[in-house]
N, C-alpha and C. Protein backbone atom coordinates (compact mmCIF):
# COMPACT_ATOMS: atom_id res chain seq x y z
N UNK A 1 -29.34 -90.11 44.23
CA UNK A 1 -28.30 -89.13 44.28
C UNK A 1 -27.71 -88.93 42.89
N UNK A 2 -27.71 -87.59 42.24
CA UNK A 2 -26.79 -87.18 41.39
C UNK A 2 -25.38 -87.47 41.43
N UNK A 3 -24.78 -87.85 40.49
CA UNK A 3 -23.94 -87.79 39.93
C UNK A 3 -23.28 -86.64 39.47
N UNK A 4 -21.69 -85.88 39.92
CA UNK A 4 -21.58 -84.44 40.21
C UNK A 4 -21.31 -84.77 38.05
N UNK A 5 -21.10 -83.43 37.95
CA UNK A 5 -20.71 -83.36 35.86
C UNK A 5 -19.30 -83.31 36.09
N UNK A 6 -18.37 -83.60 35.56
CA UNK A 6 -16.62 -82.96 35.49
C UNK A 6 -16.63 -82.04 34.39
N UNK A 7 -16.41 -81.18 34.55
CA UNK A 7 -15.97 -80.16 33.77
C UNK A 7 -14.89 -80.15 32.86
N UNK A 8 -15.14 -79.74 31.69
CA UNK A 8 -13.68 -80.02 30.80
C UNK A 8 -13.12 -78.74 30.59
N UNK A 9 -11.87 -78.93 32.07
CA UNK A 9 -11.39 -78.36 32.11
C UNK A 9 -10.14 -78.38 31.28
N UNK A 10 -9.41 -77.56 31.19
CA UNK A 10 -7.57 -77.92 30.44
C UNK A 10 -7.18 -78.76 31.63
N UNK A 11 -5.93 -79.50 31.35
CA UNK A 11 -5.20 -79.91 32.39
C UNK A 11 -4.10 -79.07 32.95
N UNK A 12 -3.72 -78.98 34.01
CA UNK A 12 -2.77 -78.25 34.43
C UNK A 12 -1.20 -78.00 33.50
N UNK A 13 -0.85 -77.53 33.42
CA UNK A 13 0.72 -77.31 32.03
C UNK A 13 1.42 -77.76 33.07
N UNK A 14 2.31 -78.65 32.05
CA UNK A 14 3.72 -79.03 32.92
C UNK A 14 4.71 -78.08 31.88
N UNK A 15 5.49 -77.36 33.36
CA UNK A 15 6.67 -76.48 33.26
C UNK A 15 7.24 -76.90 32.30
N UNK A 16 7.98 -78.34 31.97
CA UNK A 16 9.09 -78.52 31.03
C UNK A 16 8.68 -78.12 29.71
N UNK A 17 7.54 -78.45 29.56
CA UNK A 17 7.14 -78.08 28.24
C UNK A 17 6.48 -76.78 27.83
N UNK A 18 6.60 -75.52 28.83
CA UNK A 18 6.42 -74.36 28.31
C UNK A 18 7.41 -73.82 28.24
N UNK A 19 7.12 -72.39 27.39
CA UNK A 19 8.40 -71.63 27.07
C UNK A 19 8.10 -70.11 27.02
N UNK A 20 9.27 -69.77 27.59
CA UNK A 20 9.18 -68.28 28.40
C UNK A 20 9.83 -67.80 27.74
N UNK A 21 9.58 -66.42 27.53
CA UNK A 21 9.73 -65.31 26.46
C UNK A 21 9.98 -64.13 27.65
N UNK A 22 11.12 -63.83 27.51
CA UNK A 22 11.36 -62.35 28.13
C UNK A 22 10.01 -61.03 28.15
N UNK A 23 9.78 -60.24 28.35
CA UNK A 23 8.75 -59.30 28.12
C UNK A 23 9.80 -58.39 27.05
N UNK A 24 8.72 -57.65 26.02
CA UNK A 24 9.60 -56.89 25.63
C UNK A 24 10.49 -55.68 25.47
N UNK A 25 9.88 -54.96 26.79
CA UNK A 25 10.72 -54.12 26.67
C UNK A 25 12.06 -54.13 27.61
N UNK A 26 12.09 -55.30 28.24
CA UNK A 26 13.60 -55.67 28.51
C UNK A 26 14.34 -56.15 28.01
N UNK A 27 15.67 -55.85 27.69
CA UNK A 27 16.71 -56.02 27.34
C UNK A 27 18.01 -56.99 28.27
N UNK A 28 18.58 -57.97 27.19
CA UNK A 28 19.91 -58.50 27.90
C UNK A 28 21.16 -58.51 27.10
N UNK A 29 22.08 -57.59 27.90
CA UNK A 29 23.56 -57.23 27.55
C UNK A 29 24.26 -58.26 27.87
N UNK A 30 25.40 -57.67 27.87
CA UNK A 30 26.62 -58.93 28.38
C UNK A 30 27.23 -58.06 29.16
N UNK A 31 27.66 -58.12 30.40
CA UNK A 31 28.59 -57.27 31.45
C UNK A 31 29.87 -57.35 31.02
N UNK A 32 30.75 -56.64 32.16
CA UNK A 32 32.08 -56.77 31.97
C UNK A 32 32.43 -58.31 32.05
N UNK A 33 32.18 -58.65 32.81
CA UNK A 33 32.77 -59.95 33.40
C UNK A 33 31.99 -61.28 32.20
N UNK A 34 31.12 -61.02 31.35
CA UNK A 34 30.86 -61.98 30.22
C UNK A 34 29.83 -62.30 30.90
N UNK A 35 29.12 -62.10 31.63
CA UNK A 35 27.87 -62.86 32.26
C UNK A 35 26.50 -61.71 31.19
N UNK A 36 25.68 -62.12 31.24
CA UNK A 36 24.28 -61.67 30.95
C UNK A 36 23.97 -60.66 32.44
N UNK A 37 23.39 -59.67 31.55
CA UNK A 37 22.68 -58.41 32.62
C UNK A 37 21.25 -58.12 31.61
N UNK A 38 20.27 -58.15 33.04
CA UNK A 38 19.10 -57.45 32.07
C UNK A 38 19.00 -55.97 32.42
N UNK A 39 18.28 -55.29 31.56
CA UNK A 39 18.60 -54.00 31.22
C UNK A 39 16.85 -53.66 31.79
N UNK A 40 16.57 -52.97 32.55
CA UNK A 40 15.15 -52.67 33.05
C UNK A 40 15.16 -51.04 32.79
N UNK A 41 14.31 -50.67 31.82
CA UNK A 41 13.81 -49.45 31.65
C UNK A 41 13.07 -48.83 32.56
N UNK A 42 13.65 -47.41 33.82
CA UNK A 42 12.42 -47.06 34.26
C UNK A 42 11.37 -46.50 33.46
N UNK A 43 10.11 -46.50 33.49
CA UNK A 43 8.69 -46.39 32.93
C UNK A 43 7.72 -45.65 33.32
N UNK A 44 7.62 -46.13 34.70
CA UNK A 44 6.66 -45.18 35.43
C UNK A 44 6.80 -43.30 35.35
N UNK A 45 5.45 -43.03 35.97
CA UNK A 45 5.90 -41.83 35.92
C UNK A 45 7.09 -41.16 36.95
N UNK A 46 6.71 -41.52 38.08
CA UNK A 46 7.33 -41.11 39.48
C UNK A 46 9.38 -41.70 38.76
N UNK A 47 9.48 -42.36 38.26
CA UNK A 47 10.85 -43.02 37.61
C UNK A 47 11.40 -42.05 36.50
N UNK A 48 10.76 -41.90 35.62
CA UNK A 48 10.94 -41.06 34.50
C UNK A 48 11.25 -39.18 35.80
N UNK A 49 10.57 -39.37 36.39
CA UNK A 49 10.88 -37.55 37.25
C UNK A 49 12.04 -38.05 38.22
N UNK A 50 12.29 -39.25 37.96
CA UNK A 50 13.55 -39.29 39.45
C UNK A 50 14.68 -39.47 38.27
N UNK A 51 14.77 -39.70 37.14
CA UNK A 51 15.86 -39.95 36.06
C UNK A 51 15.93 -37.93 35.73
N UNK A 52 14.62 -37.66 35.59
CA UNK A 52 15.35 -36.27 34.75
C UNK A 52 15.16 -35.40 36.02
N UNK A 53 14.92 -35.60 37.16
CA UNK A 53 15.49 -34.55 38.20
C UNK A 53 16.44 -34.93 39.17
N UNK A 54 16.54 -35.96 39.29
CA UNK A 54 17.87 -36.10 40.68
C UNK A 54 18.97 -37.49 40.38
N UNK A 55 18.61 -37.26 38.79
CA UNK A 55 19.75 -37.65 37.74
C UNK A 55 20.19 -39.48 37.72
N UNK A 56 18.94 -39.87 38.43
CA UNK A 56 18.94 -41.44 38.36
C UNK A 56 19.14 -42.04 36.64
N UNK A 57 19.74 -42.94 37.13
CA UNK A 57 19.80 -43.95 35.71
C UNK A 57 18.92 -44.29 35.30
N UNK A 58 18.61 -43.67 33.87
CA UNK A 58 17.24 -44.31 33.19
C UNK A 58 17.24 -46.02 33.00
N UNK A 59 18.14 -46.51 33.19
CA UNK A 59 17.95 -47.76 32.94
C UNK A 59 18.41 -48.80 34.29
N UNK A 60 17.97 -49.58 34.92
CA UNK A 60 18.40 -50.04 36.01
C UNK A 60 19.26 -51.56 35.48
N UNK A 61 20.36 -51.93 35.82
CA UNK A 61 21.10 -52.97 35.74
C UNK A 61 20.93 -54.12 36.40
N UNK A 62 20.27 -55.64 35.89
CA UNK A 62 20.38 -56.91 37.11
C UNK A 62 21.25 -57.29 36.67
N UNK A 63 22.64 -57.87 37.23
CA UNK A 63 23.46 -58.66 37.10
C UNK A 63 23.17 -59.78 37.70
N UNK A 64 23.45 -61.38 36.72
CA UNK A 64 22.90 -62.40 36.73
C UNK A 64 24.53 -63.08 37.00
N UNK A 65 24.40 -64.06 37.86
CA UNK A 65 25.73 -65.20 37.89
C UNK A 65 25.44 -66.17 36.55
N UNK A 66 26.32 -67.13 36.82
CA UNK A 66 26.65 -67.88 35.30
C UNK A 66 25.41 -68.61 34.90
N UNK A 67 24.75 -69.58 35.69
CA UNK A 67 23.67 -70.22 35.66
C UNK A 67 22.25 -69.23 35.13
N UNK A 68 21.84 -68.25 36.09
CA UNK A 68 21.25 -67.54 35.32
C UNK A 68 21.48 -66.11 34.05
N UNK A 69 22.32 -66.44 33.78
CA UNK A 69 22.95 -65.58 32.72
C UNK A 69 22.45 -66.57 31.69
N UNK A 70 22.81 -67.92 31.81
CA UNK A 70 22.18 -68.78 30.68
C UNK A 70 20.84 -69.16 30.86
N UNK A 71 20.47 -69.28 31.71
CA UNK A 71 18.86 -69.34 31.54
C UNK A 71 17.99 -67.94 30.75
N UNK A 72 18.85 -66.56 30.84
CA UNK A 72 18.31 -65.47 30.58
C UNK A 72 18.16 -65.29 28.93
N UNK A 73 19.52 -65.58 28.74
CA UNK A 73 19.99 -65.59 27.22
C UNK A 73 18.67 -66.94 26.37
N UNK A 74 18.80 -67.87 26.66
CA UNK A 74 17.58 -68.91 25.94
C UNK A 74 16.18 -68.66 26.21
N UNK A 75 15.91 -67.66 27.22
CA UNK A 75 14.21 -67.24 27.32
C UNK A 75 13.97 -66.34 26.36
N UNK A 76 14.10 -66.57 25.37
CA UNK A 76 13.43 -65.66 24.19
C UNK A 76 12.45 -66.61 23.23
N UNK A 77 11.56 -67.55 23.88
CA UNK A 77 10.63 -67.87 23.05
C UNK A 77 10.51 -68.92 21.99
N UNK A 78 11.83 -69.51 21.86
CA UNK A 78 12.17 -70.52 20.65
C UNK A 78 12.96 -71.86 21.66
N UNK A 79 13.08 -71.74 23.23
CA UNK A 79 13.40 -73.12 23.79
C UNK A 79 12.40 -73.16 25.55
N UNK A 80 12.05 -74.46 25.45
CA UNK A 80 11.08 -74.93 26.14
C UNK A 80 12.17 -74.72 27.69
N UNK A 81 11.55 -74.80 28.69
CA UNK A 81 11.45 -74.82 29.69
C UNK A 81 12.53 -76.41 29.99
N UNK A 82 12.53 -77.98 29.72
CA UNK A 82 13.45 -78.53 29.80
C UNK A 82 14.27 -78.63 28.49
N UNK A 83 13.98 -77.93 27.26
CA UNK A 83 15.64 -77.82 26.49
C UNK A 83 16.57 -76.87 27.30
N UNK A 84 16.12 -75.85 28.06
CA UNK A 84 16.57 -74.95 28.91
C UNK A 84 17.97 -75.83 30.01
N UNK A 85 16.87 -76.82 30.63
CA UNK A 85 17.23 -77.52 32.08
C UNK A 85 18.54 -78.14 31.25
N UNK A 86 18.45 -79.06 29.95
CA UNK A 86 19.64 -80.07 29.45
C UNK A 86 20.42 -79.19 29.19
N UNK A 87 20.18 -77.80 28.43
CA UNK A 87 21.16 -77.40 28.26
C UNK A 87 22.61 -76.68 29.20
N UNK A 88 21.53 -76.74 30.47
CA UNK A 88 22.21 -76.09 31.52
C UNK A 88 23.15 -77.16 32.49
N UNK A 89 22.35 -78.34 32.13
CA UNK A 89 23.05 -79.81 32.56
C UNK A 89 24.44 -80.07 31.53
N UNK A 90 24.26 -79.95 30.38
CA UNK A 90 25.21 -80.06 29.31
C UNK A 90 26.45 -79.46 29.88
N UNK A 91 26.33 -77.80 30.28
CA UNK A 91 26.85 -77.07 30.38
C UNK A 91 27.86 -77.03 31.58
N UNK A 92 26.89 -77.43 32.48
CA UNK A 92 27.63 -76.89 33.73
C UNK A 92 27.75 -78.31 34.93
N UNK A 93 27.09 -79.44 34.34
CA UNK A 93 27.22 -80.68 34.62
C UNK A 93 26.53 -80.73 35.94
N UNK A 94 27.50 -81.55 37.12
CA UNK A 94 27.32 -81.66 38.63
C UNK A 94 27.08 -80.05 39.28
N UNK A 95 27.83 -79.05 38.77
CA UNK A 95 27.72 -77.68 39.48
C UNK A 95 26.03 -77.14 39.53
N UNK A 96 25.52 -77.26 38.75
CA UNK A 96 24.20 -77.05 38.31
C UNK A 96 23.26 -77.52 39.58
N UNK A 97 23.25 -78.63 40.19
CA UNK A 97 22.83 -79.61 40.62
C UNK A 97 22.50 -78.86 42.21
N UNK A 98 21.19 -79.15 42.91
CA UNK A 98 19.87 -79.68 42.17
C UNK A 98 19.42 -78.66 41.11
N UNK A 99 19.01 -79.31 39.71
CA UNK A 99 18.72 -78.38 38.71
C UNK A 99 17.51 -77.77 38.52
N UNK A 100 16.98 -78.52 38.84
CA UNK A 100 15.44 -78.44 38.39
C UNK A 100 14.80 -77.24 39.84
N UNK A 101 14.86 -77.65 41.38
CA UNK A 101 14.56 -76.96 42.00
C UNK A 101 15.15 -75.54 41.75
N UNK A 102 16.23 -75.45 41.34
CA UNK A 102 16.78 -73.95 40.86
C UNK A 102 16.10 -73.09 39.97
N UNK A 103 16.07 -73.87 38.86
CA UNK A 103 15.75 -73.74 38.09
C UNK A 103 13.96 -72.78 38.13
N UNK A 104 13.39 -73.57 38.44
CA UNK A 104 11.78 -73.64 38.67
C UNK A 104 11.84 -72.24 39.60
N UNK A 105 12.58 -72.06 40.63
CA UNK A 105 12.54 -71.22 41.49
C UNK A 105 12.87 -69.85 40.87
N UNK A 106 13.97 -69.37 40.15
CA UNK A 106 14.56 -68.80 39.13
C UNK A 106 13.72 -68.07 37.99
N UNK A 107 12.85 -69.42 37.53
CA UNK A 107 11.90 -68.56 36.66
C UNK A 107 10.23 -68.21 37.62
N UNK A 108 10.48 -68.37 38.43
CA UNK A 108 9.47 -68.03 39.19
C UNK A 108 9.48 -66.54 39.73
N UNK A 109 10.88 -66.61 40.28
CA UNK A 109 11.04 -65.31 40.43
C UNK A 109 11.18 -64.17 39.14
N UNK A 110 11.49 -64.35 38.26
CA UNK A 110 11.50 -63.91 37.01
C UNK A 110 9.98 -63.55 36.64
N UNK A 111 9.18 -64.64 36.97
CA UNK A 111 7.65 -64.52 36.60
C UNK A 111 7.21 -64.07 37.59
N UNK A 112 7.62 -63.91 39.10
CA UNK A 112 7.36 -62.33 39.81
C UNK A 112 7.07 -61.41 39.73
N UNK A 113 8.12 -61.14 39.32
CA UNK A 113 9.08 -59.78 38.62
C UNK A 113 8.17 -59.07 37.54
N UNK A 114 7.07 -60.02 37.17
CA UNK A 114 6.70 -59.64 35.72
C UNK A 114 8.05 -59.52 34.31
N UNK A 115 9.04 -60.12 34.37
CA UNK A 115 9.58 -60.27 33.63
C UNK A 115 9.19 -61.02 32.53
N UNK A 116 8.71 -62.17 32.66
CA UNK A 116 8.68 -63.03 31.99
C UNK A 116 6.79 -63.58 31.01
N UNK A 117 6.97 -63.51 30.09
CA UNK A 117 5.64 -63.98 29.05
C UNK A 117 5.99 -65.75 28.78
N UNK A 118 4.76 -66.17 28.96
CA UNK A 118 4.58 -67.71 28.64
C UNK A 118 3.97 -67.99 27.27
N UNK A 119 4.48 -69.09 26.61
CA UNK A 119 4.31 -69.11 25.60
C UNK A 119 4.08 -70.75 25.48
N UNK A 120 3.17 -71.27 25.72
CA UNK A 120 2.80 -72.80 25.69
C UNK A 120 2.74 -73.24 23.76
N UNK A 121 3.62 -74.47 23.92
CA UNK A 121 3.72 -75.21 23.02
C UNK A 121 2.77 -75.66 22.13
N UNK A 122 2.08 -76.24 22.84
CA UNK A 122 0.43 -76.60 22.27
C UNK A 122 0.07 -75.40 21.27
N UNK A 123 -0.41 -74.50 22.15
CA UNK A 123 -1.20 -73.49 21.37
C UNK A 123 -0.47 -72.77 19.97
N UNK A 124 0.95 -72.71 19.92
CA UNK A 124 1.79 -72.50 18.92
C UNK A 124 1.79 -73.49 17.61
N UNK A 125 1.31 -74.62 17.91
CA UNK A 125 1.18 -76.24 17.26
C UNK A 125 -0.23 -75.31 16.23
N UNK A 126 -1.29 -75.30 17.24
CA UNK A 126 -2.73 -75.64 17.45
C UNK A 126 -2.70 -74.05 16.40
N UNK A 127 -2.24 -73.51 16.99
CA UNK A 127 -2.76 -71.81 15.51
C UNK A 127 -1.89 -71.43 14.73
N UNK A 128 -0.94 -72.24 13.82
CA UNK A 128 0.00 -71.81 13.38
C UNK A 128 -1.53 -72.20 11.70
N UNK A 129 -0.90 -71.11 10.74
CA UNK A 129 -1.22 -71.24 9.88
C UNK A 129 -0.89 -72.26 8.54
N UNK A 130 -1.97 -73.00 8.09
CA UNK A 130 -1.68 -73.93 6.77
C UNK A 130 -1.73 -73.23 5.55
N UNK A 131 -0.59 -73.16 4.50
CA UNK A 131 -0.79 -72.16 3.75
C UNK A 131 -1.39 -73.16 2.53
């Protein structure tokens, strides 16, 4: 009997150590109330004819509560997935809590949404240029 081959595969990414980058053509304001709002451009075509004929808002508004208002604001590409989690622990202490299931769930839905670009650590290491 053969012996099956293992494949060298990558290993699966652990969450804490990737880092999520907003997409770019969304935008995040600050609301009235000081919280983070993302700013969603309609795009499509059928969106663009409902803005210039029956006078819809070219831009659609998510208003985020406090927790994800700060998760929104640090997804721009320069903090990992758990500098994210401490900082939100730092922040908001016991209220936060459970963090991590929130958390995970949060950017999941975000990465739904197609909001969100991944940006793994490694590979940023691995092709950065030696001058």
């Amino acid at each position: 009997m053969r012996k099956k081959q293992r494949s060298a595969q990558a290993p699966d990414p652990n969450l804490l150590e990737m880092i999520p980058r907003l997409r770019p053509h969304l935008n995040v304001a600050t609301g009235e109330d000081g919280r983070a709002e993302l700013l969603l451009p309609r795009r499509s075509w059928l969106e663009r004819q409902s803005v210039r004929f029956l006078k819809q808002p070219a831009v659609i508004h998510v208003h985020m509560d406090e927790l994800g208002s700060e998760v929104v604001t640090r997804c721009n590409g320069t903090h990992t997935v758990g500098e994210i989690a401490e900082a939100i622990r730092a922040k908001f202490g016991e209220d936060a809590e459970p963090l991590m299931p929130r958390l995970s769930k949060f950017i999941e839905i975000l990465e739904a949404n197609d909001w969100l670009i991944w940006e793994d650590a490694v590979s940023q290491v691995a092709f950065k240029r030696v001058p």
